[in-house]
N, C-alpha and C. Protein backbone atom coordinates (compact mmCIF):
# COMPACT_ATOMS: atom_id res chain seq x y z
N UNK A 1 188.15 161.89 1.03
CA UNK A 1 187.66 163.24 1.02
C UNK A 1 187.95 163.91 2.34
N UNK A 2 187.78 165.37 2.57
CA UNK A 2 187.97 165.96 3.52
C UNK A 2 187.02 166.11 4.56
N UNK A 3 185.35 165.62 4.53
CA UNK A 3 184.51 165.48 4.99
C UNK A 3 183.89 164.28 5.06
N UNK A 4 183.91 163.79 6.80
CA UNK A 4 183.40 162.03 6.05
C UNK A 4 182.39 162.19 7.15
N UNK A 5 181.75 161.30 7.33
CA UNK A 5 180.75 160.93 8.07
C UNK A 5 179.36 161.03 7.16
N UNK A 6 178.65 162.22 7.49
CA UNK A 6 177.25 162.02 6.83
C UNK A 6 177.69 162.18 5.03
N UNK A 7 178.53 163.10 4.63
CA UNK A 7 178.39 162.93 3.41
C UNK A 7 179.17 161.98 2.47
N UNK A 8 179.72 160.71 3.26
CA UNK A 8 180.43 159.57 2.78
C UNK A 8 179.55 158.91 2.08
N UNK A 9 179.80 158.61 0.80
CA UNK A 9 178.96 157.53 0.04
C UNK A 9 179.27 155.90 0.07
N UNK A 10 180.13 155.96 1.07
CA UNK A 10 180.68 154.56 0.69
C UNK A 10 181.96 154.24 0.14
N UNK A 11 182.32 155.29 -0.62
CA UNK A 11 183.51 154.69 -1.84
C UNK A 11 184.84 154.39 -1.17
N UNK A 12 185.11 154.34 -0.03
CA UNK A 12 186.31 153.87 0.56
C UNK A 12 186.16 152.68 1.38
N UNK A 13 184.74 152.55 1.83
CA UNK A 13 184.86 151.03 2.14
C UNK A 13 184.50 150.34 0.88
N UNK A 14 184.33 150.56 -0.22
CA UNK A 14 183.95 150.13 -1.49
C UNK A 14 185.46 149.48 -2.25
N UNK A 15 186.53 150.49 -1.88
CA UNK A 15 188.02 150.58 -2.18
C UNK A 15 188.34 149.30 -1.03
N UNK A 16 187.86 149.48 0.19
CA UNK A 16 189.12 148.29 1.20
C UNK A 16 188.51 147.38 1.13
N UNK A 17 186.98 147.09 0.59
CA UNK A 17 186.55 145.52 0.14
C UNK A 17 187.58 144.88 -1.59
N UNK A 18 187.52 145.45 -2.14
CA UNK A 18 188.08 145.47 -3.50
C UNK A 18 189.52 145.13 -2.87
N UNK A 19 190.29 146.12 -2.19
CA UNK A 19 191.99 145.68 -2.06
C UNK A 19 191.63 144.27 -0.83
N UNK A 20 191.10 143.86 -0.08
CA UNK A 20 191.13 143.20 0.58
C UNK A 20 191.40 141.23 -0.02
N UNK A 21 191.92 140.86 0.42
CA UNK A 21 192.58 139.34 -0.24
C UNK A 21 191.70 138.40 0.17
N UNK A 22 190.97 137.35 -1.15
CA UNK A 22 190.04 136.53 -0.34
C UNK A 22 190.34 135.57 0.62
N UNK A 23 189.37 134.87 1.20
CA UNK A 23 189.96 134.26 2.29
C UNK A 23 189.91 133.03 2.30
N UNK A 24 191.07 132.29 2.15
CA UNK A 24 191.38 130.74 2.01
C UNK A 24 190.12 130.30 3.18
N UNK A 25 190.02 129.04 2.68
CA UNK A 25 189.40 127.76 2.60
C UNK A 25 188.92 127.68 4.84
N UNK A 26 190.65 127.85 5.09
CA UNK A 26 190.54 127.71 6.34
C UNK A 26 189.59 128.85 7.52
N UNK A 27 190.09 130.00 6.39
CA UNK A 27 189.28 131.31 7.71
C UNK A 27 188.02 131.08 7.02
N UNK A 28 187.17 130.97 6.10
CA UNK A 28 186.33 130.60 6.05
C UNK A 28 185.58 129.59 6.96
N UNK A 29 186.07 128.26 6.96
CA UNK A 29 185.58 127.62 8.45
C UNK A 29 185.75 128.14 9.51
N UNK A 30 186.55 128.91 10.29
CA UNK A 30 186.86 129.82 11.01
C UNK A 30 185.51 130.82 11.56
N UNK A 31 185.52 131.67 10.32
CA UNK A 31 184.61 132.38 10.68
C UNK A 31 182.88 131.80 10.56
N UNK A 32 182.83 130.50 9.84
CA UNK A 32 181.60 129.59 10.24
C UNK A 32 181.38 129.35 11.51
N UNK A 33 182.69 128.76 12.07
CA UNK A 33 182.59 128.02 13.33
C UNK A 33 181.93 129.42 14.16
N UNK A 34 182.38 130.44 14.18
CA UNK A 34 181.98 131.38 15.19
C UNK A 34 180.82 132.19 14.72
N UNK A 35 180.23 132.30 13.68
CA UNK A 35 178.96 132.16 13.62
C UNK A 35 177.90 131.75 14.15
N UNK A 36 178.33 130.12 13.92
CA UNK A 36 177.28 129.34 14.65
C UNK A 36 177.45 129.26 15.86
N UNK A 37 178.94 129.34 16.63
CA UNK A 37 178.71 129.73 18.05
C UNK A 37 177.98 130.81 18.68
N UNK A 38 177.95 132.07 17.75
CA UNK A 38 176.96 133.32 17.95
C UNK A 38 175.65 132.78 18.29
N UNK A 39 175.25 131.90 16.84
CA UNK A 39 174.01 131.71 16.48
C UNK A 39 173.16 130.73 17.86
N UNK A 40 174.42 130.09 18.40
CA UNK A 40 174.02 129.09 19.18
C UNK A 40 173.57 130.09 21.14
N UNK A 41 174.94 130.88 21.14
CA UNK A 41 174.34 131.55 21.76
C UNK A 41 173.17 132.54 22.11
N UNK A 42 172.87 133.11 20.61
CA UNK A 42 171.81 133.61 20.62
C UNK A 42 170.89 133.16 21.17
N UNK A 43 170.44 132.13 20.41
CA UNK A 43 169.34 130.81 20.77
C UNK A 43 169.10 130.59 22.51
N UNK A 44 169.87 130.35 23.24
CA UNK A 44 170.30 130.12 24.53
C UNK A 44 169.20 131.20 24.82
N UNK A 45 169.77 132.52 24.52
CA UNK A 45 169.46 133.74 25.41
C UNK A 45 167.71 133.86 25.16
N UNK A 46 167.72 133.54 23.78
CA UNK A 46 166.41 133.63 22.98
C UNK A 46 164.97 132.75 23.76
N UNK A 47 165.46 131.47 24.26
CA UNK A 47 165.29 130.74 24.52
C UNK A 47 165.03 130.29 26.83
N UNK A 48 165.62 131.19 26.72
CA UNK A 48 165.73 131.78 28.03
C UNK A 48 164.94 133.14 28.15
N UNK A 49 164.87 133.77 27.60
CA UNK A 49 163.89 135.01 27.52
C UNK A 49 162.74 134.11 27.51
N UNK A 50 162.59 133.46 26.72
CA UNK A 50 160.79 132.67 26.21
C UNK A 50 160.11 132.59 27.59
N UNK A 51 161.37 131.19 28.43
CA UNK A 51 160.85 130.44 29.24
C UNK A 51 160.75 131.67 30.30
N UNK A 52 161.54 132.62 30.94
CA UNK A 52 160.91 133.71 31.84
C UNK A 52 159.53 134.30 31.54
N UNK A 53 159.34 134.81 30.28
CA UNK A 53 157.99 135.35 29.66
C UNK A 53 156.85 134.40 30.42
N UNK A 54 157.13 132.51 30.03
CA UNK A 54 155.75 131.92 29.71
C UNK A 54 156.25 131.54 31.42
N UNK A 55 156.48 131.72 32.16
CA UNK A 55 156.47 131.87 33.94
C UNK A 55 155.83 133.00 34.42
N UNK A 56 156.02 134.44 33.75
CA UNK A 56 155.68 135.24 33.96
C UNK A 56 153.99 135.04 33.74
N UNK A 57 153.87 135.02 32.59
CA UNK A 57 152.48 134.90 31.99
C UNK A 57 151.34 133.74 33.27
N UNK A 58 152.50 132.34 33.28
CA UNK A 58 151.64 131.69 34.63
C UNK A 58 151.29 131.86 35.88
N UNK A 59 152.39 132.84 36.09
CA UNK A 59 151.87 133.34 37.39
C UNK A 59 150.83 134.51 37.30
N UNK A 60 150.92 135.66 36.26
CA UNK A 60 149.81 136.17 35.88
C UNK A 60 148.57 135.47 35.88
N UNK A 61 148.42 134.84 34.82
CA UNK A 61 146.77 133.86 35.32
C UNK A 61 146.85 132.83 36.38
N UNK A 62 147.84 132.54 37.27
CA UNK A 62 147.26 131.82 38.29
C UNK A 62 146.85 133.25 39.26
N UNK A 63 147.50 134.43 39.15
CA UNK A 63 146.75 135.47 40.14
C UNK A 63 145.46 136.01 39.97
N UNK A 64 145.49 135.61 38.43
CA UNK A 64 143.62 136.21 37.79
C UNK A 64 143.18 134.99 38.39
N UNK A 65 143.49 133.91 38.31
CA UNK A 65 142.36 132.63 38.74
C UNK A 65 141.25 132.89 40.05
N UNK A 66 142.83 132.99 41.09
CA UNK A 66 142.64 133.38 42.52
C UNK A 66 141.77 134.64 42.34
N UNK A 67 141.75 135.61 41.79
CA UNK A 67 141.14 136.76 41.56
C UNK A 67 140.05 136.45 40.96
N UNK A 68 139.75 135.86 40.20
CA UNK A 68 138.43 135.55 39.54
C UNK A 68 137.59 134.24 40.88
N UNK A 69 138.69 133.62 41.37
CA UNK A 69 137.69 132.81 42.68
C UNK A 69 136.86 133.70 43.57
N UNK A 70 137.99 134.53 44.03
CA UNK A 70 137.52 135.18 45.00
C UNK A 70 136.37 136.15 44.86
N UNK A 71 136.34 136.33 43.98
CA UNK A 71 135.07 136.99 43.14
C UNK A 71 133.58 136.65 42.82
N UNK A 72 134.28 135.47 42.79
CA UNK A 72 133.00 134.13 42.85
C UNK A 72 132.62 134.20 44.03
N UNK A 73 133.66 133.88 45.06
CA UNK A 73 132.64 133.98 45.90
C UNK A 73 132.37 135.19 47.12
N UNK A 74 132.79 135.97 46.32
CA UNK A 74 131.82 137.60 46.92
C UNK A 74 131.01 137.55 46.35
N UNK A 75 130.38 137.21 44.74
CA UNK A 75 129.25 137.34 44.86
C UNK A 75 128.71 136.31 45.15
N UNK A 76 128.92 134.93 45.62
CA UNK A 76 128.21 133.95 46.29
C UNK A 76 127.66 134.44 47.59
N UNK A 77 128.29 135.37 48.18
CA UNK A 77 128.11 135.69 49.75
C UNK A 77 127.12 136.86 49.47
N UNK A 78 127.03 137.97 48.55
CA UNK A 78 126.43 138.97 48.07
C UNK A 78 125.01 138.42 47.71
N UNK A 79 125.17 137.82 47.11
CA UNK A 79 123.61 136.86 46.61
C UNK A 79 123.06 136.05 47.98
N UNK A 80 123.28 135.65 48.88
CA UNK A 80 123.17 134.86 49.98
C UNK A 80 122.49 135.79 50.80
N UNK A 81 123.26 136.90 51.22
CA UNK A 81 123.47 137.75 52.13
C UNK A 81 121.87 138.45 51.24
N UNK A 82 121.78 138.83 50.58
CA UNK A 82 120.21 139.70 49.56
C UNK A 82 119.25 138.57 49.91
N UNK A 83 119.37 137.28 49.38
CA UNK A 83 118.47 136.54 49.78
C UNK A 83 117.67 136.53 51.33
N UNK A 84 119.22 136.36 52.22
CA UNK A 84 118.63 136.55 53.56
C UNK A 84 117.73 137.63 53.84
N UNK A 85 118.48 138.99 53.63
CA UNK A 85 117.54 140.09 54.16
C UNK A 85 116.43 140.36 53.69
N UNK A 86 116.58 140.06 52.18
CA UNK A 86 115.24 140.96 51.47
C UNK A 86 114.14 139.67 51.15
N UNK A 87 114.40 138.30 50.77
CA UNK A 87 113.48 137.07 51.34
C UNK A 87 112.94 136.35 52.20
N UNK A 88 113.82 136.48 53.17
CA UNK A 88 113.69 136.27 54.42
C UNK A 88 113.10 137.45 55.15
N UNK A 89 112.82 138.10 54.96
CA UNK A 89 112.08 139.39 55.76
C UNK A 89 110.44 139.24 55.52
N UNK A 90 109.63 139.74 56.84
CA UNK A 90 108.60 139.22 56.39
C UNK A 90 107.61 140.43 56.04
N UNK A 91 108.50 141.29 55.93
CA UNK A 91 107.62 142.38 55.19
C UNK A 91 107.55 142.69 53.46
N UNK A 92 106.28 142.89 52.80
CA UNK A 92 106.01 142.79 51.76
C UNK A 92 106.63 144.12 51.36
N UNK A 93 106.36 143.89 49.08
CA UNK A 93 106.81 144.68 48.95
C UNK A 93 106.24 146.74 48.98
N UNK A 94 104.99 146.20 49.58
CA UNK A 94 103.97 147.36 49.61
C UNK A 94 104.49 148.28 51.08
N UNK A 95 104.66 147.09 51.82
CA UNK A 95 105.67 147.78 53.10
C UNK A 95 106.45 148.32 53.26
N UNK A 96 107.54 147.94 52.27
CA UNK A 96 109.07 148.47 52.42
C UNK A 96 108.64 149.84 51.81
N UNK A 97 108.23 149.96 50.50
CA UNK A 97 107.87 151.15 49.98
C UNK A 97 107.24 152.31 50.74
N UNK A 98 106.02 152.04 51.96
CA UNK A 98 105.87 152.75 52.53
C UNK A 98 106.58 153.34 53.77
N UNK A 99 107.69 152.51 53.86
CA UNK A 99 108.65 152.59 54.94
C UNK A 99 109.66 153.49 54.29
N UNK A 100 110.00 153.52 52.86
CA UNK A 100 111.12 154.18 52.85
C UNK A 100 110.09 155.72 51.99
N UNK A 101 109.09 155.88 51.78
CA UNK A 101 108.51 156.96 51.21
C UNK A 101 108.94 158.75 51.05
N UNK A 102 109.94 158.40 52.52
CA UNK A 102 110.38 159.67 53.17
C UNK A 102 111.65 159.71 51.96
N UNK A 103 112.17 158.83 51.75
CA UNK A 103 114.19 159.05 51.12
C UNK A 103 113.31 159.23 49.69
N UNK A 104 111.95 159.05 49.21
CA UNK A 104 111.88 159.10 47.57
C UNK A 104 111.33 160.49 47.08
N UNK A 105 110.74 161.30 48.13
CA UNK A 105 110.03 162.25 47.57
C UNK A 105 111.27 163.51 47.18
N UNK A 106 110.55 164.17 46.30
CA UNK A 106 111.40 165.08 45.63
C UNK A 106 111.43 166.08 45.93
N UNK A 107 110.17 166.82 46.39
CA UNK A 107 110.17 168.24 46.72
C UNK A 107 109.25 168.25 47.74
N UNK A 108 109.12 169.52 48.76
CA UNK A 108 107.98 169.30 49.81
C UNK A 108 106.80 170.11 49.30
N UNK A 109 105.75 169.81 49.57
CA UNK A 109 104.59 169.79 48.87
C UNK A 109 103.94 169.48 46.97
N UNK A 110 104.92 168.72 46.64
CA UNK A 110 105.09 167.83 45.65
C UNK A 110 104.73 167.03 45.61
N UNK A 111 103.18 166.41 45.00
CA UNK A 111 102.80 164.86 45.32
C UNK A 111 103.04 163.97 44.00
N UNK A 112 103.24 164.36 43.12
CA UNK A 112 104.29 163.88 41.76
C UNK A 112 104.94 163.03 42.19
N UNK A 113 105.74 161.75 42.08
CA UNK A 113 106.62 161.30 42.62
C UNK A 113 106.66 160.76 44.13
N UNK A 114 105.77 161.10 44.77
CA UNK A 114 105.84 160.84 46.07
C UNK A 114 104.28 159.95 46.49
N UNK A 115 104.94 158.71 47.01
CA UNK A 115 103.65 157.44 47.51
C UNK A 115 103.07 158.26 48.76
């Protein structure tokens, strides 16, 4: 036809499969053999992609590990560090409250809300 591309239906590669001569015994192994050399290479690459991925992935959670340690122990030091000041202090909790009375009130001459 005079227009090919999108409005081609096919019918001329339909025509050069039809005239085309089958293919003895030999190109048949031929084109096996390089198949499976494809196939084999594929595999390789396939197979090589994997093992980068599952490296990738280990070094990912060995950085969460380290990240999740270190975490541990901020709050080991966080919990330590509260214990010290606020258990170790020998003021009660009726004290502190009247110590900080000033940062809680809301409004001035407001006794709502305010110890």
């Amino acid at each position: 036809g005079g227009r090919r591309g999108m409005l081609d239906n096919g019918a001329d590669a339909a025509k050069a499969r039809a005239a085309r001569k089958p293919l003895t015994e030999e190109e048949r192994q031929e084109r096996l053999r390089a198949m499976q050399q494809d196939a084999e290479v594929h595999d390789d690459h396939r197979k090589k992609r994997i093992k980068v991925a599952e490296e990738k992935l280990a070094a990912t959670a060995q950085k969460e590990s380290v990240s999740t340690r270190d975490d541990a122990d901020e709050a080991k030091f966080q919990s330590k560090l509260n214990a010290d000041i606020f258990m170790g202090s020998a003021t009660t909790v009726e004290d502190r409250l009247t110590q900080n009375k000033h940062y809680r009130q809301r409004a001035v001459g407001d006794n709502e809300g305010f110890l």
